[in-house]
C-alpha atoms as a PDB file:
ATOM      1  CA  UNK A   1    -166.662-163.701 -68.126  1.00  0.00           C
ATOM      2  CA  UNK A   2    -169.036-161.050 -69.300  1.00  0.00           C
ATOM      3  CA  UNK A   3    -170.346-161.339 -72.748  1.00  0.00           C
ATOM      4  CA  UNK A   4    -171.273-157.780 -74.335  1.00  0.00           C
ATOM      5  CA  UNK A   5    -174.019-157.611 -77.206  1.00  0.00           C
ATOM      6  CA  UNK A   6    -175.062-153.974 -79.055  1.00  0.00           C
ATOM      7  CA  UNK A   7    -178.086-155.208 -80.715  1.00  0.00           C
ATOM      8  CA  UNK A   8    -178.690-152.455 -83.154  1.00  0.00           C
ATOM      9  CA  UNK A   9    -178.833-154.594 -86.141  1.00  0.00           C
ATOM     10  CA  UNK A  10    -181.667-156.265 -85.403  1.00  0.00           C
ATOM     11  CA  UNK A  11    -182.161-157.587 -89.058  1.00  0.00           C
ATOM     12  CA  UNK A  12    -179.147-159.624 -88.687  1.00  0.00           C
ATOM     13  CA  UNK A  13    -181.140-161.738 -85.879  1.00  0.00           C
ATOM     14  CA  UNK A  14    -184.020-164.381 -87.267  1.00  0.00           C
ATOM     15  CA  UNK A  15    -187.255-162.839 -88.009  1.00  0.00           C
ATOM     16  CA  UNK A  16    -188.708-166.043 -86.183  1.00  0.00           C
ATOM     17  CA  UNK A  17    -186.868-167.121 -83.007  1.00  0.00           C
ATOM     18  CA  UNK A  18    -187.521-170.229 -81.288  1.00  0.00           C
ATOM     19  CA  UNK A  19    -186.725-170.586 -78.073  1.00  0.00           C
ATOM     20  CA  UNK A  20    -186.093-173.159 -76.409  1.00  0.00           C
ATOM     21  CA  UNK A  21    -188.525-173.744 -73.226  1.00  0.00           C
ATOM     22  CA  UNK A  22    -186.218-175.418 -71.024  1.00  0.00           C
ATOM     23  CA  UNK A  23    -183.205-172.700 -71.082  1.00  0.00           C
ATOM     24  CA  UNK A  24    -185.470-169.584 -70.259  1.00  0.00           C
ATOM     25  CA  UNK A  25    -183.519-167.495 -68.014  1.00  0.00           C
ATOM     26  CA  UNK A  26    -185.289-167.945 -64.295  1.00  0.00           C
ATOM     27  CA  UNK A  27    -184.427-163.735 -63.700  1.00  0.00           C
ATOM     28  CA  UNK A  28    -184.320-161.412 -66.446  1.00  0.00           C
ATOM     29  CA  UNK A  29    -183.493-157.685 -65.307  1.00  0.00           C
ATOM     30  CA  UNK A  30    -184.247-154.864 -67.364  1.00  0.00           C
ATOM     31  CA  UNK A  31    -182.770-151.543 -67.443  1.00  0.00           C
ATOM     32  CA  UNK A  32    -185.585-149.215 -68.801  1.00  0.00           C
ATOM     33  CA  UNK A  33    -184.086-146.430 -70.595  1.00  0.00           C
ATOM     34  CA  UNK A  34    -184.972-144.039 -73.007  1.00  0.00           C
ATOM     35  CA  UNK A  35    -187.986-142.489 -72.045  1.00  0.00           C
ATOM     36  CA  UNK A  36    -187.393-139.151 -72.188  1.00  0.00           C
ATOM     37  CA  UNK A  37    -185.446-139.618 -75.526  1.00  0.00           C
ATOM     38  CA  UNK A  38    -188.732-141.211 -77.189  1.00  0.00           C
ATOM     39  CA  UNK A  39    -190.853-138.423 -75.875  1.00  0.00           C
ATOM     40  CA  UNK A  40    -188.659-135.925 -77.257  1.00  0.00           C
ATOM     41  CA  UNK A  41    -188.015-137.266 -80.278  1.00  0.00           C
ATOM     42  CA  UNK A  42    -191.631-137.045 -81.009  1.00  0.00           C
ATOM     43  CA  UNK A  43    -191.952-133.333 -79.725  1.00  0.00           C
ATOM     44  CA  UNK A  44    -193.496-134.627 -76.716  1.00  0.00           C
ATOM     45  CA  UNK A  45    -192.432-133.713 -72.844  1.00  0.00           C
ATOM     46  CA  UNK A  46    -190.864-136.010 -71.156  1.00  0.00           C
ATOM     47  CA  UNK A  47    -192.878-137.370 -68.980  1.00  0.00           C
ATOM     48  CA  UNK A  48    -194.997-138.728 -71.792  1.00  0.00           C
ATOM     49  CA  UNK A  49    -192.279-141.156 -71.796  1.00  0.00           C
ATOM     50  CA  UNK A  50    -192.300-142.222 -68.602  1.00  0.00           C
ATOM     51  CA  UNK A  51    -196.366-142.664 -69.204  1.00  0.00           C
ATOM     52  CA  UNK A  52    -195.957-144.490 -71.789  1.00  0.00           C
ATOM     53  CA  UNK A  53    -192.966-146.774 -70.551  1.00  0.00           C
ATOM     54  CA  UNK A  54    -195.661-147.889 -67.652  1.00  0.00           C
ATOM     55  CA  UNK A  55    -197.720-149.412 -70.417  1.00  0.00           C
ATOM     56  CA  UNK A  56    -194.610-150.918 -71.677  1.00  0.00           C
ATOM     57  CA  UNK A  57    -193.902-152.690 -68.575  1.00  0.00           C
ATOM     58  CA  UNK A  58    -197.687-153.950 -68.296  1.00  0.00           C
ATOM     59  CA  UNK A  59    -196.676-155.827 -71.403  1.00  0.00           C
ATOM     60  CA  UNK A  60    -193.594-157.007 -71.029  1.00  0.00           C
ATOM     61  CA  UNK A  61    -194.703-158.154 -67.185  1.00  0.00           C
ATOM     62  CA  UNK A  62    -197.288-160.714 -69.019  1.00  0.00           C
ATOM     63  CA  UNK A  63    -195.169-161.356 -71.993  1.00  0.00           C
ATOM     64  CA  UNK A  64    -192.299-162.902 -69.354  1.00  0.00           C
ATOM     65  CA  UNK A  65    -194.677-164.632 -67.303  1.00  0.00           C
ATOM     66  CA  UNK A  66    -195.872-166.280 -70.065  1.00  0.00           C
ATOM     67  CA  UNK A  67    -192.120-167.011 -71.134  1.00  0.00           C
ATOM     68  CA  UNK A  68    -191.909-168.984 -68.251  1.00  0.00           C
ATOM     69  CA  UNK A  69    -189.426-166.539 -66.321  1.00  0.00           C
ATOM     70  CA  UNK A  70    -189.305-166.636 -62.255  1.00  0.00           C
ATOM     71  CA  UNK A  71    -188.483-163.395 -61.657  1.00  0.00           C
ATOM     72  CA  UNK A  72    -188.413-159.934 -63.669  1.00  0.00           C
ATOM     73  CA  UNK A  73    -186.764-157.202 -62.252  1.00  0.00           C
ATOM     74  CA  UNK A  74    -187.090-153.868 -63.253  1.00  0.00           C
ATOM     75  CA  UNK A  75    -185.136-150.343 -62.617  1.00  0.00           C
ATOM     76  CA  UNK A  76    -187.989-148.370 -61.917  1.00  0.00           C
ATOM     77  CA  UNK A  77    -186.276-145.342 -60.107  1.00  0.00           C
ATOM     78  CA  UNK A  78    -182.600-144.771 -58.423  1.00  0.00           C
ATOM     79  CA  UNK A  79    -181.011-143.359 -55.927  1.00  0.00           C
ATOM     80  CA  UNK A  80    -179.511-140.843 -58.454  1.00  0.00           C
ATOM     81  CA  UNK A  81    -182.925-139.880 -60.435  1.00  0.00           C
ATOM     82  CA  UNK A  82    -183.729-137.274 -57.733  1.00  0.00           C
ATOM     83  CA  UNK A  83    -181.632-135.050 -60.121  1.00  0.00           C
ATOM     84  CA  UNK A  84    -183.770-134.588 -62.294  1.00  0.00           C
ATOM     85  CA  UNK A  85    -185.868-131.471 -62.781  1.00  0.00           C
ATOM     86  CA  UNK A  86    -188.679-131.579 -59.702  1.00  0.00           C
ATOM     87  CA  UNK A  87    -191.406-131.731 -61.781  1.00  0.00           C
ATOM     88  CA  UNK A  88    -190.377-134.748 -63.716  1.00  0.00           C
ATOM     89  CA  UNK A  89    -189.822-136.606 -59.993  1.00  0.00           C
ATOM     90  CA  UNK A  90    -193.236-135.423 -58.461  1.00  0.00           C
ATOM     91  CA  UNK A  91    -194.553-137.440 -61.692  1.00  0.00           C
ATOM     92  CA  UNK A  92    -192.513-140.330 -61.529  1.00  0.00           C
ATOM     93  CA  UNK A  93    -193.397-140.765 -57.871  1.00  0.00           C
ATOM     94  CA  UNK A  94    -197.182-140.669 -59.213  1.00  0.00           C
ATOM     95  CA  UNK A  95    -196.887-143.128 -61.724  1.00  0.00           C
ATOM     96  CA  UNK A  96    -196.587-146.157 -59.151  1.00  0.00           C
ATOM     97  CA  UNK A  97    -199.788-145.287 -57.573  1.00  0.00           C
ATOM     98  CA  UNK A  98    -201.188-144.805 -60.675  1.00  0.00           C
ATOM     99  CA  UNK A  99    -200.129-148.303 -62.253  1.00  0.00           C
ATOM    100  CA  UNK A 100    -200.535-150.326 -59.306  1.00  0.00           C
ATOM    101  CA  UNK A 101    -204.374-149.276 -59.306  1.00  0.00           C
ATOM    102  CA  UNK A 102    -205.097-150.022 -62.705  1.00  0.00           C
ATOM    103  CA  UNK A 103    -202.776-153.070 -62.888  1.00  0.00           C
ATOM    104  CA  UNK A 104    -203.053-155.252 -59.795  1.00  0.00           C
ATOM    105  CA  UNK A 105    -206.504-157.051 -60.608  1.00  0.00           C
ATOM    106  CA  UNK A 106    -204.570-158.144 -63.875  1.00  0.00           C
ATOM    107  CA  UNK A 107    -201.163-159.268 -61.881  1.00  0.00           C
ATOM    108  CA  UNK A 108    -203.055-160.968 -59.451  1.00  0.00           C
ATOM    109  CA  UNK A 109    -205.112-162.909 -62.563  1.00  0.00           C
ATOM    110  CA  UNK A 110    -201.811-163.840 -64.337  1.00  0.00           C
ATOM    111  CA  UNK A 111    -200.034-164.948 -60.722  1.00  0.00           C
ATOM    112  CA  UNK A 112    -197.540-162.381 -60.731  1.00  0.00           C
ATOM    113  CA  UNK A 113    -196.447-161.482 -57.032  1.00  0.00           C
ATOM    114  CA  UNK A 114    -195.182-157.842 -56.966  1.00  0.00           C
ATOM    115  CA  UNK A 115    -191.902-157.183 -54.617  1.00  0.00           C
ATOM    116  CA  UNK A 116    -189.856-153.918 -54.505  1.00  0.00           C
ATOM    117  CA  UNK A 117    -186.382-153.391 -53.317  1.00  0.00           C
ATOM    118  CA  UNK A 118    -184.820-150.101 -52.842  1.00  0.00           C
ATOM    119  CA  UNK A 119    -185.398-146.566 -50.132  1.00  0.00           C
ATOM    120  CA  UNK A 120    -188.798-147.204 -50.425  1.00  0.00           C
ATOM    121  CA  UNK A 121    -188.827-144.659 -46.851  1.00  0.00           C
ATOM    122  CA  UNK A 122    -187.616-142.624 -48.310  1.00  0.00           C
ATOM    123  CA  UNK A 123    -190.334-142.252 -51.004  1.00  0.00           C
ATOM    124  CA  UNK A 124    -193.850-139.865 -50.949  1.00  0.00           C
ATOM    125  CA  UNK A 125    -195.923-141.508 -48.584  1.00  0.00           C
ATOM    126  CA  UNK A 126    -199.045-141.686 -51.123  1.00  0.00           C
ATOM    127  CA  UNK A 127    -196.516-143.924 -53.113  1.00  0.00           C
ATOM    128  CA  UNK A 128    -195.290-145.754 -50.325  1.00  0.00           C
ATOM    129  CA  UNK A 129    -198.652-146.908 -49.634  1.00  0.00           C
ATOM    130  CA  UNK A 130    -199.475-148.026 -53.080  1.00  0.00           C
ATOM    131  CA  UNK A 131    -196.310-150.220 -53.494  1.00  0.00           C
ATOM    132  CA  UNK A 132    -197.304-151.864 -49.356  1.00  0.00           C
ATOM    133  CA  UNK A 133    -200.679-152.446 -51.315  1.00  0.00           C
ATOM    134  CA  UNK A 134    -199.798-153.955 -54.179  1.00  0.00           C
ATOM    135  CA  UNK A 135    -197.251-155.963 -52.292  1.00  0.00           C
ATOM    136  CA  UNK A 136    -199.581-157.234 -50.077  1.00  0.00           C
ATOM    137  CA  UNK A 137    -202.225-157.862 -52.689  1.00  0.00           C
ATOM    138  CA  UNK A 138    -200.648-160.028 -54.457  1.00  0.00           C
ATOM    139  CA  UNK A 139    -198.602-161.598 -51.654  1.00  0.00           C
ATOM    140  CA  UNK A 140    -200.433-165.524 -52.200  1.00  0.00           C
ATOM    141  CA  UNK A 141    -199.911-165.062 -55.811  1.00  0.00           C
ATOM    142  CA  UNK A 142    -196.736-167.752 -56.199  1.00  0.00           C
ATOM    143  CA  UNK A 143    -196.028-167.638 -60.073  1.00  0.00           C
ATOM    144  CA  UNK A 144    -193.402-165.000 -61.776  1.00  0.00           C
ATOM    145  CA  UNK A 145    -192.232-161.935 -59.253  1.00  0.00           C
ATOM    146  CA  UNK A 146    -192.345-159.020 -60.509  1.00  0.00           C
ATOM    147  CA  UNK A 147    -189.010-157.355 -58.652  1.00  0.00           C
ATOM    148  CA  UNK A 148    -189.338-153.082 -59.128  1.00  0.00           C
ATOM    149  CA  UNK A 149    -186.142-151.391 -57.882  1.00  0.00           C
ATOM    150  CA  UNK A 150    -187.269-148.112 -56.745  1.00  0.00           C
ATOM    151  CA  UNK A 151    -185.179-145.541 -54.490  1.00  0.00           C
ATOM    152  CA  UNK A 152    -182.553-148.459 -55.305  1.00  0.00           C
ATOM    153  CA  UNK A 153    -178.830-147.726 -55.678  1.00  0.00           C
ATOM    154  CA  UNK A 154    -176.663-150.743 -55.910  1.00  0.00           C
ATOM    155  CA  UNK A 155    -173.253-149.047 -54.193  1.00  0.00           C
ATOM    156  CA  UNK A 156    -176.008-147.508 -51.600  1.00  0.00           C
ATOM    157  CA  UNK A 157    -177.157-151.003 -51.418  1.00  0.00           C
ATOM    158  CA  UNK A 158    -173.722-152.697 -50.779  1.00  0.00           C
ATOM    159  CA  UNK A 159    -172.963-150.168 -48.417  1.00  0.00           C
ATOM    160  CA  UNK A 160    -175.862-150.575 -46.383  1.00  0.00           C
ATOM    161  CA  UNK A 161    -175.412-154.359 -46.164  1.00  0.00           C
ATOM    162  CA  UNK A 162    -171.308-153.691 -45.168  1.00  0.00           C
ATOM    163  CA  UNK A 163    -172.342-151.615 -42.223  1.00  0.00           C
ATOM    164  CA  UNK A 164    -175.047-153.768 -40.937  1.00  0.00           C
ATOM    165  CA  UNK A 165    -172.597-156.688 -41.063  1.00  0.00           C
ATOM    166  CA  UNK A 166    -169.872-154.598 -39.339  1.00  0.00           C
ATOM    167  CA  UNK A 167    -172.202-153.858 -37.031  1.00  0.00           C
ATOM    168  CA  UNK A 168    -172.381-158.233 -35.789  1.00  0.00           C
ATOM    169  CA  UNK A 169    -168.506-157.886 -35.781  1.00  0.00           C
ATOM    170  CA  UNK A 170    -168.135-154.898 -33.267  1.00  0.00           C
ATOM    171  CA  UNK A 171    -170.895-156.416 -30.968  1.00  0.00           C
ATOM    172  CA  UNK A 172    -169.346-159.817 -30.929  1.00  0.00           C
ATOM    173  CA  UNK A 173    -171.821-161.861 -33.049  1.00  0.00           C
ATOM    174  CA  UNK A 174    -169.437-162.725 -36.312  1.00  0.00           C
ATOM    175  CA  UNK A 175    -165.562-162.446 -36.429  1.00  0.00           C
ATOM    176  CA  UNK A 176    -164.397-160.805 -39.485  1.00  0.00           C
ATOM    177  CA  UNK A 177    -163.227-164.389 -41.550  1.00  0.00           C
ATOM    178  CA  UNK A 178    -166.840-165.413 -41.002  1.00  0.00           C
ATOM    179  CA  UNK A 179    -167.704-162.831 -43.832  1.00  0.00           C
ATOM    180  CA  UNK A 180    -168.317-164.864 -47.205  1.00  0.00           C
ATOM    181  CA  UNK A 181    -169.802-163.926 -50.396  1.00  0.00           C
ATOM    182  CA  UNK A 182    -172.903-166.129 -49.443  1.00  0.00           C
ATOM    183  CA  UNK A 183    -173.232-163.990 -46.240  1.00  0.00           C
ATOM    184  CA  UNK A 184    -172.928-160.702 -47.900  1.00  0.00           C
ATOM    185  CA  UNK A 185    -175.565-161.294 -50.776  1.00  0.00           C
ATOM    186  CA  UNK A 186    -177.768-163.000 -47.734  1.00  0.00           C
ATOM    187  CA  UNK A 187    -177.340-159.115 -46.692  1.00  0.00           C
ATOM    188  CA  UNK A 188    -178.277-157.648 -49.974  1.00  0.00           C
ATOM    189  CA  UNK A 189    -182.015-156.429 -51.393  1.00  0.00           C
ATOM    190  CA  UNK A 190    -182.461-159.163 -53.557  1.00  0.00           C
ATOM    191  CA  UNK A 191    -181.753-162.122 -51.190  1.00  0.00           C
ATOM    192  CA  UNK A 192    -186.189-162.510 -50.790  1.00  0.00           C
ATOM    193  CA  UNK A 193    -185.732-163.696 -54.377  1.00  0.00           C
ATOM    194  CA  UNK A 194    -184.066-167.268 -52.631  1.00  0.00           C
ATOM    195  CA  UNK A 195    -182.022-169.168 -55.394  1.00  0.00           C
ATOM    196  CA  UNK A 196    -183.214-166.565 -57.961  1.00  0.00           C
ATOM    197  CA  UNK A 197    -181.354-163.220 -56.569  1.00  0.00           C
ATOM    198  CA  UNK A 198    -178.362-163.158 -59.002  1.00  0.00           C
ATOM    199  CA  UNK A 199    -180.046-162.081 -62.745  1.00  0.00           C
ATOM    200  CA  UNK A 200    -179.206-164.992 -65.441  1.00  0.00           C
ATOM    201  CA  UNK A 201    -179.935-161.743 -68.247  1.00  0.00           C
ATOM    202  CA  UNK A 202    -179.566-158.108 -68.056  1.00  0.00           C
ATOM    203  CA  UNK A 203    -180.997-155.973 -71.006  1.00  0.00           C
ATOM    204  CA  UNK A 204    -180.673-152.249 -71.296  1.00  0.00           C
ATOM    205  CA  UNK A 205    -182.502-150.828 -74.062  1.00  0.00           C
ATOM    206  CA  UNK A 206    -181.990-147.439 -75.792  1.00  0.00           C
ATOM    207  CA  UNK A 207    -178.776-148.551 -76.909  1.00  0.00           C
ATOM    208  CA  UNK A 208    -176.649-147.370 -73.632  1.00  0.00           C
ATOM    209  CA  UNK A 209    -174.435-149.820 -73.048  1.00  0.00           C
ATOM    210  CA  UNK A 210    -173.301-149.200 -68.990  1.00  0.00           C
ATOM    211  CA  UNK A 211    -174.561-150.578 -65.766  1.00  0.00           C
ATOM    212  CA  UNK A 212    -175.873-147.110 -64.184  1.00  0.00           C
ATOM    213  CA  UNK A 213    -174.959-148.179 -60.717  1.00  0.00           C
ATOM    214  CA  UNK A 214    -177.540-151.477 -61.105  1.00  0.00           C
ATOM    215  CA  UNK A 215    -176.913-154.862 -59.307  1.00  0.00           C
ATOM    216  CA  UNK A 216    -173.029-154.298 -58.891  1.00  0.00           C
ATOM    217  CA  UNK A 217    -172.655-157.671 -56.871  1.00  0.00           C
ATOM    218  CA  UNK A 218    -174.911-159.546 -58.600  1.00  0.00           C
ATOM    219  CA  UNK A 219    -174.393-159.586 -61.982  1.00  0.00           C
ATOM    220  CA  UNK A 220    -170.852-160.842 -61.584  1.00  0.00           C
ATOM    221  CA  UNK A 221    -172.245-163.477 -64.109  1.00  0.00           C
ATOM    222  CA  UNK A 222    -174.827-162.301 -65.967  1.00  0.00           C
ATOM    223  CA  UNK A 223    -175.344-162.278 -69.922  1.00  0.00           C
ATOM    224  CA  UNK A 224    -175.973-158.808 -71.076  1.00  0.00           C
ATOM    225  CA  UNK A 225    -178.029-157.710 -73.865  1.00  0.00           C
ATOM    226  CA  UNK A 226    -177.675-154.044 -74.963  1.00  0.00           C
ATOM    227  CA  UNK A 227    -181.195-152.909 -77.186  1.00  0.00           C
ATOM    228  CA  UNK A 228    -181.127-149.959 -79.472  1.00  0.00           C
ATOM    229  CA  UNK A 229    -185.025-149.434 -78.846  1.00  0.00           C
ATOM    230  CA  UNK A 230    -185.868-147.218 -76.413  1.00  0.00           C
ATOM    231  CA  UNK A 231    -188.091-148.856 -73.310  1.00  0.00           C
ATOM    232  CA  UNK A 232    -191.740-147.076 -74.547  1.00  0.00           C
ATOM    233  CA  UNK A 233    -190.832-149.143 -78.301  1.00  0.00           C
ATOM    234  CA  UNK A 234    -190.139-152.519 -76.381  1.00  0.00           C
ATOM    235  CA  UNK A 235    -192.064-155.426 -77.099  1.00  0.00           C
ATOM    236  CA  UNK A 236    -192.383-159.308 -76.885  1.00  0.00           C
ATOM    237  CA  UNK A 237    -191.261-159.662 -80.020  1.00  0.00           C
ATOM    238  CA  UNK A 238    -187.792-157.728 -78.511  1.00  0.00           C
ATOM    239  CA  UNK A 239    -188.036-159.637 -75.032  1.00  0.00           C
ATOM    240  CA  UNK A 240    -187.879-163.246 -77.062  1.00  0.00           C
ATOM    241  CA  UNK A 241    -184.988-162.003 -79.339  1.00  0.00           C
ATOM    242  CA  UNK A 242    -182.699-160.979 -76.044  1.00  0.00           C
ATOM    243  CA  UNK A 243    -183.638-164.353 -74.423  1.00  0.00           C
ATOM    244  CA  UNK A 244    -183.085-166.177 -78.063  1.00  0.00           C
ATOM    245  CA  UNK A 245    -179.258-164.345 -77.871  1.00  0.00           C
ATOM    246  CA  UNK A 246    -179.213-165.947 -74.136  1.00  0.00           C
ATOM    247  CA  UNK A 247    -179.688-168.999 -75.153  1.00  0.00           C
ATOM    248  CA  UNK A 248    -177.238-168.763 -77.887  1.00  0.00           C
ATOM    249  CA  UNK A 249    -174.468-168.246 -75.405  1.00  0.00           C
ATOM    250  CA  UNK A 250    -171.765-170.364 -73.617  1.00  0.00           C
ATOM    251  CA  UNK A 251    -171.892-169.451 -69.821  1.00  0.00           C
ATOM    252  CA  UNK A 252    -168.825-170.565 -68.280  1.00  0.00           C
ATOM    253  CA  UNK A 253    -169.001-168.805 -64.842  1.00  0.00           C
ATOM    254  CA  UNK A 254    -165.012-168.286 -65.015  1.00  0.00           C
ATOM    255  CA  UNK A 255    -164.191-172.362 -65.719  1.00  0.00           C
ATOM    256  CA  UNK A 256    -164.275-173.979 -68.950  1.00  0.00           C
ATOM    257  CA  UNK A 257    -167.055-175.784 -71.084  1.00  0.00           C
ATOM    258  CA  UNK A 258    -166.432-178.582 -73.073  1.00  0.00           C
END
């Protein structure tokens, strides 16, 4: 069953948390919100948010590396974010080319592999070509993966994997009570990720507490940890207190414990 957290009290967690090194979650996913909200709040436009949530995610990149975690995945951009006002989207298409320049040499230095799931043809060619870069770049790196989803919708993402596997049934290749869970997540944008596609922890900061149409299928178990900090005021310190709460937590994927 899910297990819901609103972290807003942080005082009521311990001001020193250890954690315990052989119960890190192997995928943390992070929903990055709040942005815009810290920019405005400090009379700022919003895309000074966005700039500044790229340096948060620099940190936060190392800081789970060094935690231990496999793989980090991130909600960079989705497939409902081309809403937004065209000047704010002409800058978040920039920002990828602009962090992948100045942060490669240090992902490739700390191991980190860079992947990215979503549209990603559907994106400005100038940022196209700096996430193929940066993928291939660090492509022998073989510690954490750093997972961006970008152009990424997860009901555009189901959908897409429903159709191609319709697609074996009407030519003959599968009959329909072939289809099993295992086949449609083999189908999904994560399944690169092997044994690691379905996140152990989801944390949203800002203090939203909804899924915003993020990893529908695969979070079926996940622990969720809702942050009242918005992403550009997330740190380590923050990171370890979600995974401290993880490993505080019974997961019973639908059975019983003892």
């Amino acid at each position: 069953m899910f297990s819901w957290l609103n972290n807003n009290n942080q005082s009521e967690m311990p001001e020193k948390k250890e954690l315990d090194p052989d119960n890190i979650p192997a995928h943390v996913a992070i929903i990055m919100d709040g942005n815009g909200r810290w920019a405005q709040k400090r009379h700022l436009p919003r895309v000074a948010g966005h700039k500044q949530g790229m340096n948060t995610v620099k940190t936060i990149t190392k800081a789970a590396s060094n935690l231990g975690i496999k793989v980090l995945t991130l909600y960079a951009f989705s497939t409902e974010n081309w809403k937004r006002p065209e000047d704010e989207v002409n800058y978040l298409m920039k920002l990828p080319v602009d962090f992948f320049d100045d942060f490669v040499p240090e992902l490739i230095a700390n191991n980190v592999r860079v992947n990215v799931m979503g549209y990603t043809d559907q994106l400005p060619q100038k940022t196209q070509t700096a996430v193929a870069n940066a993928i291939k770049d660090t492509q022998d790196c073989d510690g954490m993966v750093l997972n961006f989803a970008l152009n990424y919708g997860s009901r555009a993402e189901i959908t897409t994997a429903v159709q191609t596997i319709a697609k074996s049934v009407q030519q003959g290749e599968l009959k329909p009570e072939d289809i099993s869970s295992e086949m449609i997540s083999a189908h999904l944008m994560t399944a690169p990720l092997g044994q690691y596609q379905d996140p152990d922890l989801v944390i949203r900061t800002s203090g939203e507490e909804r899924i915003s149409n993020f990893l529908l299928w695969q979070i079926a178990y996940s622990e969720f940890v809702f942050m009242a900090p918005h992403w550009p005021e997330f740190t380590a310190d923050l990171l370890n207190q979600a995974v401290y709460e993880y490993q505080h937590r019974k997961r019973r994927f639908g059975g019983l414990t003892k």
